[in-house]
Protein backbone atom coordinates (compact mmCIF):
# COMPACT_ATOMS: atom_id res chain seq x y z
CA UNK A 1 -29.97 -44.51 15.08
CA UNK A 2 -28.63 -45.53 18.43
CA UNK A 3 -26.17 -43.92 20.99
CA UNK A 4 -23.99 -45.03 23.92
CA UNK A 5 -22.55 -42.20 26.66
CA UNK A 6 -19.84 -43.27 28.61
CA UNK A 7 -20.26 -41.09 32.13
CA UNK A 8 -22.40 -38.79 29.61
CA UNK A 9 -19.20 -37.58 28.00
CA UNK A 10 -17.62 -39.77 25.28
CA UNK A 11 -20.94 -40.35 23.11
CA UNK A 12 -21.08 -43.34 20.16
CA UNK A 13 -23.89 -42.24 17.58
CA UNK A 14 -24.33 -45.49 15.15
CA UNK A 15 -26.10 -44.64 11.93
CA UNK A 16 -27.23 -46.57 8.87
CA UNK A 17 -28.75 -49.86 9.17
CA UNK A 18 -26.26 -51.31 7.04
CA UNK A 19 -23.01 -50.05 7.37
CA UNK A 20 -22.16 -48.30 11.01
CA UNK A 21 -20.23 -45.33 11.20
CA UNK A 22 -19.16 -44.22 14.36
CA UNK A 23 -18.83 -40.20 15.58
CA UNK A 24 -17.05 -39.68 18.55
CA UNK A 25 -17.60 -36.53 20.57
CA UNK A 26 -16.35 -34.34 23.99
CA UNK A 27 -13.78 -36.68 24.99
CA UNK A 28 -10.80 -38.45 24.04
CA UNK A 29 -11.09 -41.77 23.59
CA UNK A 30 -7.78 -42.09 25.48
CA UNK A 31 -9.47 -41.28 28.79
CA UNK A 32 -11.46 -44.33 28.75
CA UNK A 33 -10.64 -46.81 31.45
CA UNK A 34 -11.19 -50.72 31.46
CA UNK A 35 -12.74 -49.32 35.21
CA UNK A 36 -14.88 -46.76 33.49
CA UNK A 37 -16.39 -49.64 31.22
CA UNK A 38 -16.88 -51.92 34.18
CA UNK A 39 -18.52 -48.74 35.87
CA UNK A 40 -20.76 -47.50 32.87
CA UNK A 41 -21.57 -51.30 31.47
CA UNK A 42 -20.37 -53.74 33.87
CA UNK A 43 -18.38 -54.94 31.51
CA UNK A 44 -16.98 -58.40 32.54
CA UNK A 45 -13.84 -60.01 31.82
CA UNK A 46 -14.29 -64.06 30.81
CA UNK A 47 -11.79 -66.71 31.10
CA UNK A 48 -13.61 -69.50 29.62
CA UNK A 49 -11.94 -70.56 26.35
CA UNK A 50 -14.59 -72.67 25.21
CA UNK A 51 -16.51 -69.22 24.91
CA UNK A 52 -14.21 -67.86 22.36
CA UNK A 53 -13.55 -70.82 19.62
CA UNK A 54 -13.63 -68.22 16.85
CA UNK A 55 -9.42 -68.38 16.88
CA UNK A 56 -8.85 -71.37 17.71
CA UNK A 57 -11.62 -73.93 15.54
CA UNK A 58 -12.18 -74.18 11.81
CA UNK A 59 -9.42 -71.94 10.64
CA UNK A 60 -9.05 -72.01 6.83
CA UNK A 61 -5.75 -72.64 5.61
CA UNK A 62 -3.65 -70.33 3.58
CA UNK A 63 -2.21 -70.34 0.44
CA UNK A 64 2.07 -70.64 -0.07
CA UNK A 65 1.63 -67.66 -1.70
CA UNK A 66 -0.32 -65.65 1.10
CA UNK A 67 3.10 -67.40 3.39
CA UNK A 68 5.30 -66.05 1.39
CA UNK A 69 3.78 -62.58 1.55
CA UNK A 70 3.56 -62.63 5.24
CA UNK A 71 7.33 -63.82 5.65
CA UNK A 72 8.07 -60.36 3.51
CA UNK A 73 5.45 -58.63 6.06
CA UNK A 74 7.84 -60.06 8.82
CA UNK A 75 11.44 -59.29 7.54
CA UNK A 76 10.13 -55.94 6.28
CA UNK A 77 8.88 -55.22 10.06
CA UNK A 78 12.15 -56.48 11.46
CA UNK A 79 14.14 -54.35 9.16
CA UNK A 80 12.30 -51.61 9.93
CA UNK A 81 12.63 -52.14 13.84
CA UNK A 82 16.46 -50.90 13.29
CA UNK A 83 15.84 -47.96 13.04
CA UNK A 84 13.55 -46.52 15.99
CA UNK A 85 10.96 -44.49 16.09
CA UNK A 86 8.78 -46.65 14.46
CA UNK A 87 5.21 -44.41 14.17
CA UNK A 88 2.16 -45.93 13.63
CA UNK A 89 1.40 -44.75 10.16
CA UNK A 90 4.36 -47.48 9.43
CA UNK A 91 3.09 -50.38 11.28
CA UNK A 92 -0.22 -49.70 9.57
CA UNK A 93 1.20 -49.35 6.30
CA UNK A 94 3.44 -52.40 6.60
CA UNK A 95 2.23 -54.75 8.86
CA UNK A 96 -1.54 -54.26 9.23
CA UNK A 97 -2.35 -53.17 5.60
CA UNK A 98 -1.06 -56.74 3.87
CA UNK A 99 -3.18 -58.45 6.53
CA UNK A 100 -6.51 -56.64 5.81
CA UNK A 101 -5.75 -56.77 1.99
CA UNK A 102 -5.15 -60.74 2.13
CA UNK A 103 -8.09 -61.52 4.38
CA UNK A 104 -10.24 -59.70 1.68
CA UNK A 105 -11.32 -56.83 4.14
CA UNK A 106 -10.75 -54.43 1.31
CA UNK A 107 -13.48 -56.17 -0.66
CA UNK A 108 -17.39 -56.14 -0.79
CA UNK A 109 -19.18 -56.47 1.13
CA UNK A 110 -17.20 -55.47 3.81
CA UNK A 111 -16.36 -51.51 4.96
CA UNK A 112 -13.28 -50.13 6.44
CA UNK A 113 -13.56 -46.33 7.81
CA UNK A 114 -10.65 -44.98 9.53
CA UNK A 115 -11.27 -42.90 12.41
CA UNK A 116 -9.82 -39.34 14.09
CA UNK A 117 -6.58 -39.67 16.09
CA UNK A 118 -7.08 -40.99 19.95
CA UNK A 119 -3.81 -39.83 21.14
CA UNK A 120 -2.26 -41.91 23.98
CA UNK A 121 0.99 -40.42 24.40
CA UNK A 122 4.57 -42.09 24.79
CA UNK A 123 8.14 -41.50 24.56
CA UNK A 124 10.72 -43.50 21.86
CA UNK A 125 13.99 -43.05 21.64
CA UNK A 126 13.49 -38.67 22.87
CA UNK A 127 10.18 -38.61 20.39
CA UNK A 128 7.04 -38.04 22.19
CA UNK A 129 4.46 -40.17 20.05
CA UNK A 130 0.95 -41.19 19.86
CA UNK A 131 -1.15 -43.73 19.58
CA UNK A 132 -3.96 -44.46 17.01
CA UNK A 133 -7.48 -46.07 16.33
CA UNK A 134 -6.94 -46.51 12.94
CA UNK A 135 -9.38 -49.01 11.07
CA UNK A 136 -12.50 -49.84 12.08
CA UNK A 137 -13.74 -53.20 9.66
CA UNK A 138 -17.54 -53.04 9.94
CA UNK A 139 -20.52 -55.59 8.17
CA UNK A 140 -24.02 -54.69 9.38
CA UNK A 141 -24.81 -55.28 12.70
CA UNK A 142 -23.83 -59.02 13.17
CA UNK A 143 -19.61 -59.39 13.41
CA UNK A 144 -17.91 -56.20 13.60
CA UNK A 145 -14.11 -56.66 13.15
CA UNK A 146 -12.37 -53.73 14.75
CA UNK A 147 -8.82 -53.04 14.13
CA UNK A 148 -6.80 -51.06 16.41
CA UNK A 149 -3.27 -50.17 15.18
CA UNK A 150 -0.31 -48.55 17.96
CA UNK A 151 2.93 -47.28 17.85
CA UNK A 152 5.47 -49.65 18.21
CA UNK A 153 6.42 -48.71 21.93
CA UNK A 154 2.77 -49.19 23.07
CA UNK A 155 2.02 -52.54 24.73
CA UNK A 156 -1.26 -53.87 22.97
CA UNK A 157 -2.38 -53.22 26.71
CA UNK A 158 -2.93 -49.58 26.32
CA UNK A 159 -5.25 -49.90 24.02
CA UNK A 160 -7.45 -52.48 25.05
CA UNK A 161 -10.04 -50.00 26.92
CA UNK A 162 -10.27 -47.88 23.61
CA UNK A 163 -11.34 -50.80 21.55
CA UNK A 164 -13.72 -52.52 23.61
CA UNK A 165 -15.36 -48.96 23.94
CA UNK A 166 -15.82 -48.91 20.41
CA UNK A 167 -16.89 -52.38 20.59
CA UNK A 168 -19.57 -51.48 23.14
CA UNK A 169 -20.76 -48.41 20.80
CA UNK A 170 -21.14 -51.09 17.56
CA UNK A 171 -23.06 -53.78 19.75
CA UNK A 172 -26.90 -53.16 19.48
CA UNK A 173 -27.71 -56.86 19.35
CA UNK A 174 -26.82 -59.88 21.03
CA UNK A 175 -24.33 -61.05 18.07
CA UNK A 176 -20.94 -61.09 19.06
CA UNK A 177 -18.53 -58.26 17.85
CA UNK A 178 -14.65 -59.34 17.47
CA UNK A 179 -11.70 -56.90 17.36
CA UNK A 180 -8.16 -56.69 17.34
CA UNK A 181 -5.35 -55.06 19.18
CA UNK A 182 -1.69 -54.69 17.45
CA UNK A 183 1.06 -52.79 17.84
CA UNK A 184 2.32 -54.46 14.47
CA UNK A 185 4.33 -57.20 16.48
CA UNK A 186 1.74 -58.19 18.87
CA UNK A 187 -1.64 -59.26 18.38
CA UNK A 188 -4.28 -59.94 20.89
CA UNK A 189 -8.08 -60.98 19.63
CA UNK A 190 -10.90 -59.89 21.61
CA UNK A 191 -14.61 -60.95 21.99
CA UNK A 192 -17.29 -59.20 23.25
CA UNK A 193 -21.07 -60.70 24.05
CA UNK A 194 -23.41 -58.18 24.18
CA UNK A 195 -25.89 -59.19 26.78
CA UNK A 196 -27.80 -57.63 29.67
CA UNK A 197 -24.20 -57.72 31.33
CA UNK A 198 -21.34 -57.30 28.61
CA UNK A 199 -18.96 -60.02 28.62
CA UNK A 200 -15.33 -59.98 27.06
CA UNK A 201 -12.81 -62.44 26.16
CA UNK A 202 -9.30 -62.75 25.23
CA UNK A 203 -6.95 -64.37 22.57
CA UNK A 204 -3.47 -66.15 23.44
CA UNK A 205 -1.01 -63.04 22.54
CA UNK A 206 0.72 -63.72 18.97
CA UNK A 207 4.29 -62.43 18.39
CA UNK A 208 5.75 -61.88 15.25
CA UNK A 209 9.07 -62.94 16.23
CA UNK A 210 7.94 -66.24 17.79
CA UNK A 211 9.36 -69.19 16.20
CA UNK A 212 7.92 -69.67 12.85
CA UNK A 213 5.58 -66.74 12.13
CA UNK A 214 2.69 -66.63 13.91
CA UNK A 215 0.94 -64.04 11.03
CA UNK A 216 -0.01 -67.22 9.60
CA UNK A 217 -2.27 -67.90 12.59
CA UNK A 218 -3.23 -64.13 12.44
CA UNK A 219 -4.32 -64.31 9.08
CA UNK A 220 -6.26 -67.31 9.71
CA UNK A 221 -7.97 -65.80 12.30
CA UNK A 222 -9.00 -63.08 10.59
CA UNK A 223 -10.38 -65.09 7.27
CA UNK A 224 -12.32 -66.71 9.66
CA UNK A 225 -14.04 -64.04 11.55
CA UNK A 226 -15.06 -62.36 7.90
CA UNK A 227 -16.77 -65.84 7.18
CA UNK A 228 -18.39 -65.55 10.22
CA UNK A 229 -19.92 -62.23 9.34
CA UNK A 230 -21.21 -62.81 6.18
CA UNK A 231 -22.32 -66.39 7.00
CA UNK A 232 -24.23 -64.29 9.62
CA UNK A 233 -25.68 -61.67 7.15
């Protein structure tokens, strides 16, 4: 069992040497900074692509099939985009669900625990809304693939300090953890290096409504970071 404390207050305890679950306690993850994380860890953003391959290099390809499901993922979305607020129990369940299920997250041997609200706080169309960490994709201690779904208002922005705290938390070794960001029409990848100085890198930003539809990418991205972690295992 291992812990993190961010200024002593928002505590990670990671249990089970298999599977990691993750507790948070005393504060809301939604007071975490990107300057608290450079404070606490020294944390370092990285603008070397040829550091983070992972999205870019050996993709598999996907079935017509899989295409054809993600084109109903993206006219569903669309559709649903008509009629505002969209809350993020509806981008999960539409957008980010079919993606997990198709890139086989759902499946042994990997683990998805969804954790307690972090509210970050916005305002759509006169509703006051929050945000949500909601899946956390976790395979022993090598790849972690964390998930972090927001309300359709948020910019993937706000909830890039939230997930790279989590990140932090889940990296006890010097194997790179990957995560996500989405507000169910953007996506943003994210690396992190665990070393004596924690290092972090960044994805190109993919947009549903892009020419084409860039969930084909997405989805490739994602098969390939669970081959990572169990080629790792």
């Amino acid at each position: 069992m291992c812990s993190h404390k961010l200024k002593s207050a928002f505590t990670f305890t990671i249990i089970d040497e298999k599977y990691f679950y993750i507790m948070v306690q005393t504060l809301q993850a939604k007071e975490i900074t990107l300057l608290d994380l450079e404070t606490s860890f020294g944390l370092q953003l990285l603008e070397d692509e040829q550091l983070f391959r992972e999205w870019q290099d050996n993709l598999p390809e996907i079935t017509n099939s899989e295409k054809q499901q993600l084109d109903r993922v993206k006219a569903s979305y669309a559709n649903l985009l008509k009629y505002p607020p969209l809350l993020e129990n509806t981008v999960k369940m539409v957008v980010l669900s079919p993606l997990l299920d198709l890139a086989d997250f759902y499946l042994s041997p990997f683990h998805i625990k969804s954790e307690k609200s972090v509210e970050v706080f916005a305002e759509d169309e006169g509703v006051k809304v929050k945000g949500q960490i909601d899946v956390l994709v976790l395979f022993e201690q090598l790849v972690v693939v964390v998930i972090e779904s927001k309300q359709a208002a948020f910019s993937v922005e706000v909830g890039k300090a939230q997930l790279l705290a989590y990140m932090l938390a889940v990296s006890n070794s010097d194997k790179p953890v990957y995560g996500l960001i989405s507000n169910g029409s953007s996506f943003i990848f994210v690396k992190l290096i665990k070393q004596e100085t924690p290092k972090y890198l960044l994805s190109r930003l993919f947009y549903i409504f892009n020419p084409g539809n860039e969930l084909y990418t997405v989805l490739r991205v994602l098969k390939r970071l669970g081959q990572l972690a169990t080629n790792a295992s």
